[in-house]
Protein backbone atom coordinates (compact mmCIF):
# COMPACT_ATOMS: atom_id res chain seq x y z
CA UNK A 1 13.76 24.06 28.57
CA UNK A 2 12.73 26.44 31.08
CA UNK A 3 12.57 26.84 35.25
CA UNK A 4 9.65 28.21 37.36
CA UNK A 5 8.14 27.09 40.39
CA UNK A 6 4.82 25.38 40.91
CA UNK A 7 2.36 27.70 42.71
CA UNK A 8 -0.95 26.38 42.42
CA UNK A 9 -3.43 23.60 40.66
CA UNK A 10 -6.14 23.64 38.44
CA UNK A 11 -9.35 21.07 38.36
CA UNK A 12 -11.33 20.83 35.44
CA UNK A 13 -14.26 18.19 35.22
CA UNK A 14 -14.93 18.65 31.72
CA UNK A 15 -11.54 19.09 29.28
CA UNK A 16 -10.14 17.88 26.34
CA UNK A 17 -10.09 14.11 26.24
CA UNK A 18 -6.45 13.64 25.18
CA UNK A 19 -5.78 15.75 28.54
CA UNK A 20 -7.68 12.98 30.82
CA UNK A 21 -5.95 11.88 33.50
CA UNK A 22 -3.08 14.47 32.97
CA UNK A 23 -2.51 16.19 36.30
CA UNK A 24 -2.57 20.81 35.40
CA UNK A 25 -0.79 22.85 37.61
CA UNK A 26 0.05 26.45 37.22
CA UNK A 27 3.99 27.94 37.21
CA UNK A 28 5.03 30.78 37.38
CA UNK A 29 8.55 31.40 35.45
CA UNK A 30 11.59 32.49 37.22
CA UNK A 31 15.28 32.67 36.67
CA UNK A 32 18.12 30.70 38.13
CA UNK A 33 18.38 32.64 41.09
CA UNK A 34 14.22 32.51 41.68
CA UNK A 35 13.22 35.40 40.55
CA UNK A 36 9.82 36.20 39.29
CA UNK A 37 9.99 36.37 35.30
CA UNK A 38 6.78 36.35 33.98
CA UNK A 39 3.40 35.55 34.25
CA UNK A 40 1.86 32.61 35.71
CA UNK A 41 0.34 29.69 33.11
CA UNK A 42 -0.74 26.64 33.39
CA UNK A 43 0.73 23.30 32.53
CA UNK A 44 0.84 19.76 32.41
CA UNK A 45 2.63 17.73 34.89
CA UNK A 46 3.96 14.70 33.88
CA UNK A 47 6.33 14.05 36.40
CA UNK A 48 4.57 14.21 40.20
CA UNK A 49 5.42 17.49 40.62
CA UNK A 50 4.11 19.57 43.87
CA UNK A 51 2.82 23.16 44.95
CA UNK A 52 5.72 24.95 45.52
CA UNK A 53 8.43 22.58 43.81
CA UNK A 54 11.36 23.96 41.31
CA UNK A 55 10.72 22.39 37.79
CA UNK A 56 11.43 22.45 34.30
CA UNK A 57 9.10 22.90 31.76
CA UNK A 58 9.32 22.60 28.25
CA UNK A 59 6.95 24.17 25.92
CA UNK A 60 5.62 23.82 21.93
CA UNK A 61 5.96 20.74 20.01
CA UNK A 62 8.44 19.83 22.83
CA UNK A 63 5.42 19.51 25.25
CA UNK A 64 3.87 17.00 23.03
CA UNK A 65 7.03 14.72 21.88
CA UNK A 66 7.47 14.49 26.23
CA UNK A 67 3.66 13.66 26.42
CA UNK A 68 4.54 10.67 24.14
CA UNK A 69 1.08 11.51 22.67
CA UNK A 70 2.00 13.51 19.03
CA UNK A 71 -2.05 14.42 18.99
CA UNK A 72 -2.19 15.66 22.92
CA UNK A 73 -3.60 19.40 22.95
CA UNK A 74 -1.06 20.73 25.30
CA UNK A 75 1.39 23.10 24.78
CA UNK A 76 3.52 23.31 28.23
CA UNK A 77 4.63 20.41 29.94
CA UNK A 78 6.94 20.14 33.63
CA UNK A 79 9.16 17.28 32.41
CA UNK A 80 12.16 17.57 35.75
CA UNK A 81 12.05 18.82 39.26
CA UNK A 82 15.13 20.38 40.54
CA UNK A 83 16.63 19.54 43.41
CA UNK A 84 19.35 22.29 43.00
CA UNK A 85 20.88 25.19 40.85
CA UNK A 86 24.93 25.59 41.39
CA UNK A 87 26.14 28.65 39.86
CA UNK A 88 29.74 29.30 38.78
């Protein structure tokens, strides 16, 4: 599992059919103490999440067991939104 934040959405009309009704929004990675590591992909949401919302995102053969669909052509997934990071 990884963290990022949520920083935009994509539409697309005409996709995949195994990707209907799946919400794509596009995160950019970051570490735990939000800073920029990476660049910006995009992703499936499957949990509600918003434009600049914490989440965690899981990606591979991960994305598709969380999907619950095996044969979904995905390969990154938000599957948790944070609501904080505590540091020791």
């Amino acid at each position: 599992m990884q963290i990022g934040k949520v920083i935009g959405n994509v539409w697309a009309t005409k996709k995949e059919e195994s990707l209907n009704g799946m919400k794509l929004l596009i995160v950019a990675p970051i570490d735990v103490r939000d800073n920029s590591e990476g660049h910006p992909f995009i992703v499936g949401d499957l949990v509600g999440a918003g434009i600049g919302e914490t989440v965690i995102w899981v990606q591979g053969s991960m994305a598709r067991h969380a999907s619950k669909d095996i044969n979904v052509t995905i390969d990154a997934v938000i599957v948790g939104i944070v609501d904080g990071v505590e540091l020791g």
